[in-house]
N, C-alpha and C. Protein backbone atom coordinates (compact mmCIF):
# COMPACT_ATOMS: atom_id res chain seq x y z
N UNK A 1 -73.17 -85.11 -77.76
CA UNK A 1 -72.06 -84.42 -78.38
C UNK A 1 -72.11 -82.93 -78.10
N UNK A 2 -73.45 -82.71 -78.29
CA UNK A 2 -73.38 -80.83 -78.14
C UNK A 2 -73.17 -80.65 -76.76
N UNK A 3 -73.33 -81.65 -75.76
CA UNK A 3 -73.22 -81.17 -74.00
C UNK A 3 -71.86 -81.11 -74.35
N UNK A 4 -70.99 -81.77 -74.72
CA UNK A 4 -69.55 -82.08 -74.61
C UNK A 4 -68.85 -80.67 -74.93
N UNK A 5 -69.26 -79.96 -76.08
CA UNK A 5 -69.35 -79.00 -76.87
C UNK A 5 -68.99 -78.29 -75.83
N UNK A 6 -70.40 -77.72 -75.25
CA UNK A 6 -70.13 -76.96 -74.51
C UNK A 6 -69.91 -77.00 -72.81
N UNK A 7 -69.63 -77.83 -72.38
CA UNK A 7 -68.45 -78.07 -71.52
C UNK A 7 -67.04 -77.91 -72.23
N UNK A 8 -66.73 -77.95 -73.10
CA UNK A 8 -65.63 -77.31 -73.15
C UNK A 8 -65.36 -76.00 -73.30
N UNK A 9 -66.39 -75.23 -74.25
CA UNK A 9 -66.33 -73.82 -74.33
C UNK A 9 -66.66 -73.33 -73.32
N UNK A 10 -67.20 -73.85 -72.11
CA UNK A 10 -67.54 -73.33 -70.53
C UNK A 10 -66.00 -73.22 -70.13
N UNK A 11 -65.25 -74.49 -69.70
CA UNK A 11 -64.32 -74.56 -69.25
C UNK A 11 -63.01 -73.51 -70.02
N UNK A 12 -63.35 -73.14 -71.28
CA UNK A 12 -62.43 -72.56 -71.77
C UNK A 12 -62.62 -71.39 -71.53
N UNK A 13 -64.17 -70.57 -71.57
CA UNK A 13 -64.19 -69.18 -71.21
C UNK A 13 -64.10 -69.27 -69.40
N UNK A 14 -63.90 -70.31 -68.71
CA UNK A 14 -63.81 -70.10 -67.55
C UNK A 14 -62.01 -69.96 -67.30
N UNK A 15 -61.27 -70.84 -68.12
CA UNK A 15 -60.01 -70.45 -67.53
C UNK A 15 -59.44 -69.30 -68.19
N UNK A 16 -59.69 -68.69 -69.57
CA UNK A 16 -59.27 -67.78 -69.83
C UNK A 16 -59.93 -66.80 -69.17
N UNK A 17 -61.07 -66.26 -69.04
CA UNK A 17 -61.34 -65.52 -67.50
C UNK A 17 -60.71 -65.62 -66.48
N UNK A 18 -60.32 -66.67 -65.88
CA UNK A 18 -59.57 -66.70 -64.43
C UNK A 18 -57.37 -66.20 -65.21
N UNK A 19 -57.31 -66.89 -66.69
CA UNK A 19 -56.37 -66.09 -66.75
C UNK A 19 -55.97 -64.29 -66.70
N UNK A 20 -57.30 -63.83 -67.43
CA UNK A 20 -57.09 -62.68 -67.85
C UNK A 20 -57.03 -61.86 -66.14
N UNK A 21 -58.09 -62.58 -65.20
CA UNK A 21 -57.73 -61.63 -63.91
C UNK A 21 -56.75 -61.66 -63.00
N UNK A 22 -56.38 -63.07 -63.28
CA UNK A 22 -54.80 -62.81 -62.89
C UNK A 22 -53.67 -62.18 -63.38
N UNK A 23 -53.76 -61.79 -64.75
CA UNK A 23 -52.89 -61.12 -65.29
C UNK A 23 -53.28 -59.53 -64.97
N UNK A 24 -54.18 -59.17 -65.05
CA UNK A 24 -55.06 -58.08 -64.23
C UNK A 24 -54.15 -57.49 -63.36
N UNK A 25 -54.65 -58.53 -61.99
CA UNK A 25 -54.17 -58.29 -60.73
C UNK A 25 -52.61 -58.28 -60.92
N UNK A 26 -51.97 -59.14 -61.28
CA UNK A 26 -50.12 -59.01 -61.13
C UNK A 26 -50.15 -57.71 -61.96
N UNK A 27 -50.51 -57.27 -63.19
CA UNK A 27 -50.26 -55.58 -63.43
C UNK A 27 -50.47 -54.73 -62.38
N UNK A 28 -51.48 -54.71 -62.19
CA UNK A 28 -51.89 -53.66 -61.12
C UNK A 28 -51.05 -53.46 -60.11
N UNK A 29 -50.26 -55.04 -59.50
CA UNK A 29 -49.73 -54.99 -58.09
C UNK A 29 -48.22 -54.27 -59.20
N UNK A 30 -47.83 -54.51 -59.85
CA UNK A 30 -46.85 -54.25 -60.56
C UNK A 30 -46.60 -52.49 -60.53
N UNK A 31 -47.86 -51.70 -61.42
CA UNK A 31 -48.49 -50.48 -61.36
C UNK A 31 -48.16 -50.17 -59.54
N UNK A 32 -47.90 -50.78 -58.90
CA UNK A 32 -48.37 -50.38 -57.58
C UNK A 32 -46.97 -49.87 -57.25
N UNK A 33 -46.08 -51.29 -57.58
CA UNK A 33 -44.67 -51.44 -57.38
C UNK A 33 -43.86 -50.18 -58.22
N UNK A 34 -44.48 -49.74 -59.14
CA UNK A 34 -44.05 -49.03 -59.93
C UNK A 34 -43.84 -47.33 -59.36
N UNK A 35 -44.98 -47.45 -58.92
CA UNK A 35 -45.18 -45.55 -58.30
C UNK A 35 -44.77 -46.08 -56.85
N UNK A 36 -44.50 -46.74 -55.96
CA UNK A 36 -43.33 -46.91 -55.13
C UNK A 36 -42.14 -47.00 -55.29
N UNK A 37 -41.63 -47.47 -56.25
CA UNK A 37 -40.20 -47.38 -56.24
C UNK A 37 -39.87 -45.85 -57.34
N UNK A 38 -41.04 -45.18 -57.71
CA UNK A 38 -41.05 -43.76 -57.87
C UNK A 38 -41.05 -42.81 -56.98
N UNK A 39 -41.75 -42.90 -55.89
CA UNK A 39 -41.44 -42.45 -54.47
C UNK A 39 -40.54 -42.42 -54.35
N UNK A 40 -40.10 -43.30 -53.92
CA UNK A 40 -38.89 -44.00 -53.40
C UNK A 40 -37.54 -43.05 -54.31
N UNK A 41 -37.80 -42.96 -55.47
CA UNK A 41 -36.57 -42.24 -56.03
C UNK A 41 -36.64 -40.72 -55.67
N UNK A 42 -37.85 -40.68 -55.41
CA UNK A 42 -38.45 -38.72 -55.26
C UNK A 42 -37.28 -38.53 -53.94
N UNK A 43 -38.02 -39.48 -53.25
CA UNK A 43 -37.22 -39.35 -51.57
C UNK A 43 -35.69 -39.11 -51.68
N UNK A 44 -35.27 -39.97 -52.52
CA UNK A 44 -33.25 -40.01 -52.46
C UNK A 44 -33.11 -38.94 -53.45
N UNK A 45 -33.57 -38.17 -53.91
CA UNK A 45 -33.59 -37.19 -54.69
C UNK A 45 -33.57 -36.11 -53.95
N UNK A 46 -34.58 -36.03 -53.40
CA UNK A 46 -34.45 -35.25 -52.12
C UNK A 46 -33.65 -35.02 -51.21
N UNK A 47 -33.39 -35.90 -50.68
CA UNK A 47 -32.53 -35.95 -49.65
C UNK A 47 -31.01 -35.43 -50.47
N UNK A 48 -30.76 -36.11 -51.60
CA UNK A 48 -29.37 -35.28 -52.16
C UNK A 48 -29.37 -34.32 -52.18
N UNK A 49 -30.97 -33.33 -52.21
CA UNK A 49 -30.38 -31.95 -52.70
C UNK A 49 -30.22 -31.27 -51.04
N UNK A 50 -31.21 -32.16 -50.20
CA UNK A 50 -30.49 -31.15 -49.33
C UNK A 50 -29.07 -31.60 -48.32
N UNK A 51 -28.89 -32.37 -48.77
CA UNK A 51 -27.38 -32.77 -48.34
C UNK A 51 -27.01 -31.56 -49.42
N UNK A 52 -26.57 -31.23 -50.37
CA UNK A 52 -25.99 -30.71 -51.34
C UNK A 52 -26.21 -29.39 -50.46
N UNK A 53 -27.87 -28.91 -50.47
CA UNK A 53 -27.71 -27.40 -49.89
C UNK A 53 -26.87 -27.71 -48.62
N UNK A 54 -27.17 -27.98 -47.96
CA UNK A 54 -26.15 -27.90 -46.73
C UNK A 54 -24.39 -27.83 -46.43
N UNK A 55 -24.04 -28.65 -47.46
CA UNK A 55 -22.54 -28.79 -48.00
C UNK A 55 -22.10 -27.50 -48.76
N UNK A 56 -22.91 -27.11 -49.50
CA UNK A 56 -22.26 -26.40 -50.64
C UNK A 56 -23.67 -25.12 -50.36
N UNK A 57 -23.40 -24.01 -49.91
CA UNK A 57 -23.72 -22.75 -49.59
C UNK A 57 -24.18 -21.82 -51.01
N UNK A 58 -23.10 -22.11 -51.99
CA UNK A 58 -23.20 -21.48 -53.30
C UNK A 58 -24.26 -21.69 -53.80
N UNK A 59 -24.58 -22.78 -53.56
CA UNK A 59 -26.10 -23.54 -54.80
C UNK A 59 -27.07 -23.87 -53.80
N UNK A 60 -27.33 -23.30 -52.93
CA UNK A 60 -28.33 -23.56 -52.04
C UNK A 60 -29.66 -23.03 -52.52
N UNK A 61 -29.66 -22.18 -53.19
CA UNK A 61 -31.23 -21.51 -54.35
C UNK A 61 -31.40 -22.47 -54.93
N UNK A 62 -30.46 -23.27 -55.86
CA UNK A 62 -30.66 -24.39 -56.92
C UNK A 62 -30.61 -25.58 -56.33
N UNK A 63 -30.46 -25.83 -55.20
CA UNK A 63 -31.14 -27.42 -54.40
C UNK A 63 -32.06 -26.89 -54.21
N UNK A 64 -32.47 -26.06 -53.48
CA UNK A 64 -33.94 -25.57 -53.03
C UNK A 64 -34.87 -25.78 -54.45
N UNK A 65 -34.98 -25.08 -55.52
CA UNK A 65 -35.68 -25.30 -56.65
C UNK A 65 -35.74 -26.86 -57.08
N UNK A 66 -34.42 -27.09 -57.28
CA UNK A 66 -34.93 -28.33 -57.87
C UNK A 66 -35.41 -29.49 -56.90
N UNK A 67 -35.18 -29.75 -55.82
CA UNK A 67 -36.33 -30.30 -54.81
C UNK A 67 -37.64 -29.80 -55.21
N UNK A 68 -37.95 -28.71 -55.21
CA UNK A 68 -39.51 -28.67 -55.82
C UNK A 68 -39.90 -28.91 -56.38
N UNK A 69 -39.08 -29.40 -57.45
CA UNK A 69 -39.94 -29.97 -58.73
C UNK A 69 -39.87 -31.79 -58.43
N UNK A 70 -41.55 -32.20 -58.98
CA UNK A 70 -42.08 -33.81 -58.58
C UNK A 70 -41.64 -34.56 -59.79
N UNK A 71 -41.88 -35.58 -59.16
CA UNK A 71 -41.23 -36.66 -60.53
C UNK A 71 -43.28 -36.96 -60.72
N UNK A 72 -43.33 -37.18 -61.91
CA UNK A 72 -44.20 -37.37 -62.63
C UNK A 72 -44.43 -38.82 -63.50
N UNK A 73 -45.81 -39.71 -62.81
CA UNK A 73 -45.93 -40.63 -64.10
C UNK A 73 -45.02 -40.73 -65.59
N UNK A 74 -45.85 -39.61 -66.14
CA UNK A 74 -45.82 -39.16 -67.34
C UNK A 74 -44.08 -37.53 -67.66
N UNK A 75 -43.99 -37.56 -66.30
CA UNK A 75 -42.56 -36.84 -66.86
C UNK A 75 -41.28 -36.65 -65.70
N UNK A 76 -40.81 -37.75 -66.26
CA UNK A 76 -39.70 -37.86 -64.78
C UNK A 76 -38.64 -36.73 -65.35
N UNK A 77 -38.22 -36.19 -66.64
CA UNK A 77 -37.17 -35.63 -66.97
C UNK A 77 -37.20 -34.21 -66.32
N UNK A 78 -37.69 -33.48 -66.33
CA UNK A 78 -37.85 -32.30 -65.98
C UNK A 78 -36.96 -32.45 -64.86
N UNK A 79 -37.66 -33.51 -63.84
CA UNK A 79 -36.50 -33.48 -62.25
C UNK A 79 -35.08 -34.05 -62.49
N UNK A 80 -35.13 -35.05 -63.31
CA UNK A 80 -33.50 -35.74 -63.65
C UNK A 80 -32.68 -34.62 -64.46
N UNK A 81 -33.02 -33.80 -65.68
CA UNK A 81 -32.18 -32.39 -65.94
C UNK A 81 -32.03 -31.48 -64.62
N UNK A 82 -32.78 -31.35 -63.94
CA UNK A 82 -32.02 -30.46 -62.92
C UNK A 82 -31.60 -30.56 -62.43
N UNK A 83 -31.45 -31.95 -62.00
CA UNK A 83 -30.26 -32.75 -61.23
C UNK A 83 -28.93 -32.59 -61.47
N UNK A 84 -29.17 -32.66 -62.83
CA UNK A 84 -27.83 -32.46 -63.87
C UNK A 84 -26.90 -31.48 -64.05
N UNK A 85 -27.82 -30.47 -63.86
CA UNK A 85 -27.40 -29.09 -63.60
C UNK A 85 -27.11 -28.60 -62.31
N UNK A 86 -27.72 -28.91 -61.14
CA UNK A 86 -27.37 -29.12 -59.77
C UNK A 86 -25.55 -29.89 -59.46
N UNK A 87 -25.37 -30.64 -60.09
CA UNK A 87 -24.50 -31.63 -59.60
C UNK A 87 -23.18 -31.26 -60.85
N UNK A 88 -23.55 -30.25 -62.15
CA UNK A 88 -22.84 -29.36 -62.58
C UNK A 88 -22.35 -28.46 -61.60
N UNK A 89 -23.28 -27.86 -60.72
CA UNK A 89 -23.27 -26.47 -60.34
C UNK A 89 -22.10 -26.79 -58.58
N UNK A 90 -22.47 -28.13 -58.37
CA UNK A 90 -21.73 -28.27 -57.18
C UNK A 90 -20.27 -28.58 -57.93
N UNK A 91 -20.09 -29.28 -58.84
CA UNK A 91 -18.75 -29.68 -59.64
C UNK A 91 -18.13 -28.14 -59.70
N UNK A 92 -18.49 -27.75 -60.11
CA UNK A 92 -18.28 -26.45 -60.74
C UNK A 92 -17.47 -25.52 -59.53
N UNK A 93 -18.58 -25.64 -58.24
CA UNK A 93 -18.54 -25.09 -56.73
C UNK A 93 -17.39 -25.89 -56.01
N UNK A 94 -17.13 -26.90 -55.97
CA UNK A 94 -16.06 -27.54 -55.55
C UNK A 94 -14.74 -28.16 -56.41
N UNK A 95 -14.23 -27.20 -57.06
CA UNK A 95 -13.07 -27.57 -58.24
C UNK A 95 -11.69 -27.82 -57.79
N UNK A 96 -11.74 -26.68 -56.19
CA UNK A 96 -10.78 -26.54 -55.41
C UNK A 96 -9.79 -27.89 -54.69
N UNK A 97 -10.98 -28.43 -54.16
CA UNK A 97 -11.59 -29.48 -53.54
C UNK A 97 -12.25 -30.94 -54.62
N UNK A 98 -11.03 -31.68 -54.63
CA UNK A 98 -11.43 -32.59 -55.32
C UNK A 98 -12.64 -33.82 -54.78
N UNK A 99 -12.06 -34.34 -53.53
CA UNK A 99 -12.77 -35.18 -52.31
C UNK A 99 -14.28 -35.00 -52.70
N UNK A 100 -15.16 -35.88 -52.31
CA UNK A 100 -16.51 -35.90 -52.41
C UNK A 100 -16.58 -36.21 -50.77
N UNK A 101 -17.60 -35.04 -50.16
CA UNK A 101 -17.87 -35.46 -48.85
C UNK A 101 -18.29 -36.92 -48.36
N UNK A 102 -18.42 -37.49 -47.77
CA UNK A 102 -19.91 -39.12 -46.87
C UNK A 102 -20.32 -38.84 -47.49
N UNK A 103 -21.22 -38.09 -47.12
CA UNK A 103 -22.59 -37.39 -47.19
C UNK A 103 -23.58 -37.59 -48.16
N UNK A 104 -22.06 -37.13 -49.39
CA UNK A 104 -22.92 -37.06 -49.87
C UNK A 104 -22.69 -38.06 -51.46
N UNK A 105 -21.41 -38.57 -51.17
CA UNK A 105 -21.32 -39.98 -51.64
C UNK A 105 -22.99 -40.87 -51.30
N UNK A 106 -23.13 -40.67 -49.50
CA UNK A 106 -23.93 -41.85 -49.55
C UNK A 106 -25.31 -41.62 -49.84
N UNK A 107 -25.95 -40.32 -50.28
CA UNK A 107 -26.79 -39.92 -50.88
C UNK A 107 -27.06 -39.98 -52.49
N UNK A 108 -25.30 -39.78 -52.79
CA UNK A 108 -25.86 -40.11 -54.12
C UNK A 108 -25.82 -41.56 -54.72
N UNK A 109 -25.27 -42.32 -53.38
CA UNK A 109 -25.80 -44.02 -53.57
C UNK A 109 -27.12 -44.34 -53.81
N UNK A 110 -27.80 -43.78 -52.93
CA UNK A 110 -28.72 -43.83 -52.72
C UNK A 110 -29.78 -43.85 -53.59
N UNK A 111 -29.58 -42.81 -54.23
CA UNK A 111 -30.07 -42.61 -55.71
C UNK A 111 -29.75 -43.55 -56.66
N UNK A 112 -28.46 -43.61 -56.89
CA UNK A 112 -28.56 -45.09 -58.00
C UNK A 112 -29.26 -46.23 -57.57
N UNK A 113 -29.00 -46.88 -56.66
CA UNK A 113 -30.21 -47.82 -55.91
C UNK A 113 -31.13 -47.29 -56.24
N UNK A 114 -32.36 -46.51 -55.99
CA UNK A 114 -33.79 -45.72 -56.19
C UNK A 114 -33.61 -46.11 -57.83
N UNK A 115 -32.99 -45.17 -58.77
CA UNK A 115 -32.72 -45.55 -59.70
C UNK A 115 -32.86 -46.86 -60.62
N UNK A 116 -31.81 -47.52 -60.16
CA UNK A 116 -32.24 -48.70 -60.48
C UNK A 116 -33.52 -49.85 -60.10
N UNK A 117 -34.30 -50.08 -59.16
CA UNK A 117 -35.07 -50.26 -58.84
C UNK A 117 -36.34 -49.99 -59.31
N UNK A 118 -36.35 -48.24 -59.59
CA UNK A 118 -36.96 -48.22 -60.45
C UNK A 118 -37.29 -48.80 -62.27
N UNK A 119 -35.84 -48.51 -62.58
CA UNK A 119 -35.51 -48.88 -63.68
C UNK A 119 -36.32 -50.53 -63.67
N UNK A 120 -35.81 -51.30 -62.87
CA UNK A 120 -36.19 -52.63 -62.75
C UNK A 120 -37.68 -52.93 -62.77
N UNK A 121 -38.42 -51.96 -61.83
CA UNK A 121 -40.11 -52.11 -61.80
C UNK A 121 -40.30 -51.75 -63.36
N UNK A 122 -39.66 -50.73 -64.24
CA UNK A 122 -40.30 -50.74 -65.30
C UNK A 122 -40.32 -51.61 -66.44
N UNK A 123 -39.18 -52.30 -66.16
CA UNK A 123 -38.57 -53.74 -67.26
C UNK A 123 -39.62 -54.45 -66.98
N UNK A 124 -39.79 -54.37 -65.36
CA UNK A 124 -41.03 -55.82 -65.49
C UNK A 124 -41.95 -55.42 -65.72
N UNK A 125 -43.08 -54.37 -65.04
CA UNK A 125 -44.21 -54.07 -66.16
C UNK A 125 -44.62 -53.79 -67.71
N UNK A 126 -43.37 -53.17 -67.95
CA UNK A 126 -43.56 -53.55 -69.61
C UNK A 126 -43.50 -54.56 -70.30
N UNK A 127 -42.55 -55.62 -69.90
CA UNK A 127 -42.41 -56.91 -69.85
C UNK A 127 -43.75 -57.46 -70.16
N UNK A 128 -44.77 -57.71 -69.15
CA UNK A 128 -45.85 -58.04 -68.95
C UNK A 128 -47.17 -57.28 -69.90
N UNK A 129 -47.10 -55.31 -69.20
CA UNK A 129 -47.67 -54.72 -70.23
C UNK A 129 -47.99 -54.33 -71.96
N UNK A 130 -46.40 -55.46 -72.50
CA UNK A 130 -46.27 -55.11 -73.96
C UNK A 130 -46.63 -56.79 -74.54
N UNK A 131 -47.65 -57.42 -73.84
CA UNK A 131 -47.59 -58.81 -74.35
C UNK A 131 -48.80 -58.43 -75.09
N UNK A 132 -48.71 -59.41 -76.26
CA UNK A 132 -50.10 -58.96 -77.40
C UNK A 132 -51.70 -59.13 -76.75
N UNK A 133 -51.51 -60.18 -75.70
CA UNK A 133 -52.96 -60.34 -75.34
C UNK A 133 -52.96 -59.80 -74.01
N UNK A 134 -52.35 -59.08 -73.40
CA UNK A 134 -52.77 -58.26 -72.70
C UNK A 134 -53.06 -56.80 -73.02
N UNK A 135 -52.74 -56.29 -74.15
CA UNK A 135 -52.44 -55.13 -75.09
C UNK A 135 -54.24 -55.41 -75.90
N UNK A 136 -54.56 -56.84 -76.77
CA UNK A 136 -56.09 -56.48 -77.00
C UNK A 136 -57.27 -56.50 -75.89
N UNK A 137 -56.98 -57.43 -74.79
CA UNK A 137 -58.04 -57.22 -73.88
C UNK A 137 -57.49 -56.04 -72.65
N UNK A 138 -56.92 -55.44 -73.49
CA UNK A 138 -56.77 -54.16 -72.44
C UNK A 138 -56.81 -54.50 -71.10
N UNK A 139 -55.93 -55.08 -70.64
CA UNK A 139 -55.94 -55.34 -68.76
C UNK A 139 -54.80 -54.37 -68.44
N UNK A 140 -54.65 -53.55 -69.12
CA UNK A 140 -53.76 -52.47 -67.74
C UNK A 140 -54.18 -51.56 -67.84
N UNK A 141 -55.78 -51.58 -68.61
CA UNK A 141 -56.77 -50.36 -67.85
C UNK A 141 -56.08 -48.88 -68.55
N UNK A 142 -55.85 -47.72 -67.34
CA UNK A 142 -55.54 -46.83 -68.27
C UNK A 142 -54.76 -45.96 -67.84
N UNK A 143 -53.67 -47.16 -67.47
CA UNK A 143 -52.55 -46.37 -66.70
C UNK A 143 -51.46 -46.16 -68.03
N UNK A 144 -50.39 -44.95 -67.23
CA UNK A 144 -49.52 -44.87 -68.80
C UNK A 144 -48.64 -45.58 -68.56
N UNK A 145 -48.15 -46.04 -69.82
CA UNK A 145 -46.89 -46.95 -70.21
C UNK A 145 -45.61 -45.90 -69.70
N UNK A 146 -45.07 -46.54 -68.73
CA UNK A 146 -43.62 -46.47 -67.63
C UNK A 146 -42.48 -45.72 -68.81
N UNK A 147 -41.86 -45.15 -68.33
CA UNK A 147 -40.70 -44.56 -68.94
C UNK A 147 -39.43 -45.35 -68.13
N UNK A 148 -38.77 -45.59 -68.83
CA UNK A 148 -37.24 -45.76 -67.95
C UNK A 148 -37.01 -44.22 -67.22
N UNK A 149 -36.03 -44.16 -65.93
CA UNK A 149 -35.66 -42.71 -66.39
C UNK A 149 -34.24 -42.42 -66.99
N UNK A 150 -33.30 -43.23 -67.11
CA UNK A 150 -32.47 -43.01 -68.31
C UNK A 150 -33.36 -42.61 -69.66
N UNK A 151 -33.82 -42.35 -70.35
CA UNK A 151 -34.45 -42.49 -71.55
C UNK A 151 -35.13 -41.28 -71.75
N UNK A 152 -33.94 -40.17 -71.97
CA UNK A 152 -34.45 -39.07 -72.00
C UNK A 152 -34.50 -37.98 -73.24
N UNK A 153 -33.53 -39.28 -74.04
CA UNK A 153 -33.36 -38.13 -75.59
C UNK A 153 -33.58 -38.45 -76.80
């Protein structure tokens, strides 16, 4: 009876071990997916502002700045307000001129795609990251919990 015993408590700390590192590993690859499709938004971010400097002459100081500033784990807003104010500042610069260039239509496609994508990597790691037993045996380690970047106020 007691072998039986513990053949089962073997088999049980063996599959919940083999669960917990698979849940492990899909965070992590998740975490991975996550600061890529953060890249990924840095890049179309980029690229709008300097489509923007190039188009619009007036605000060429304020694409320049706000391209410098990084999107951050822990603080994507800083770059999404200046965006805001950037894309004020071209509104503002082109009042004359209703038309939105290509350019820069397809740049600022671009960005919602990035955008969303991102948005999407973070639904699913939290998804995963906010489950109760991955939350007590701590398997996402000690990365920070994802922000949307809508989710700024």
């Amino acid at each position: 009876m007691s072998v039986v015993l513990l053949s089962v408590a073997l088999v049980s700390v063996a599959i919940s071990g083999g669960w917990a590192w698979n849940t492990a590993q899909r965070l992590h690859r998740l975490h991975i997916r996550l600061d890529r499709s953060r890249d990924a938004l840095q890049a179309a971010l980029d690229r709008r502002c300097a489509v923007i400097a190039a188009l619009y002459p007036d605000v060429v100081a304020q694409a320049r700045s706000t391209e410098t500033i990084r999107l951050r784990p822990s603080d994507l807003r800083t770059r999404l307000d200046a965006e805001e104010e950037l894309a004020k500042a071209v509104r503002g610069s082109s009042q004359s001129d209703s038309s939105v260039p290509a350019e820069l239509q397809d740049a600022t496609t671009r960005v919602e795609l990035a955008l969303r994508f991102y948005n999407d990597a973070v639904t699913d790691t939290l998804a995963l990251q906010s489950r109760p037993a991955v939350r007590a045996l701590r398997l996402g380690g000690t990365a920070a919990v994802p922000r949307y970047a809508d989710d700024h106020r």
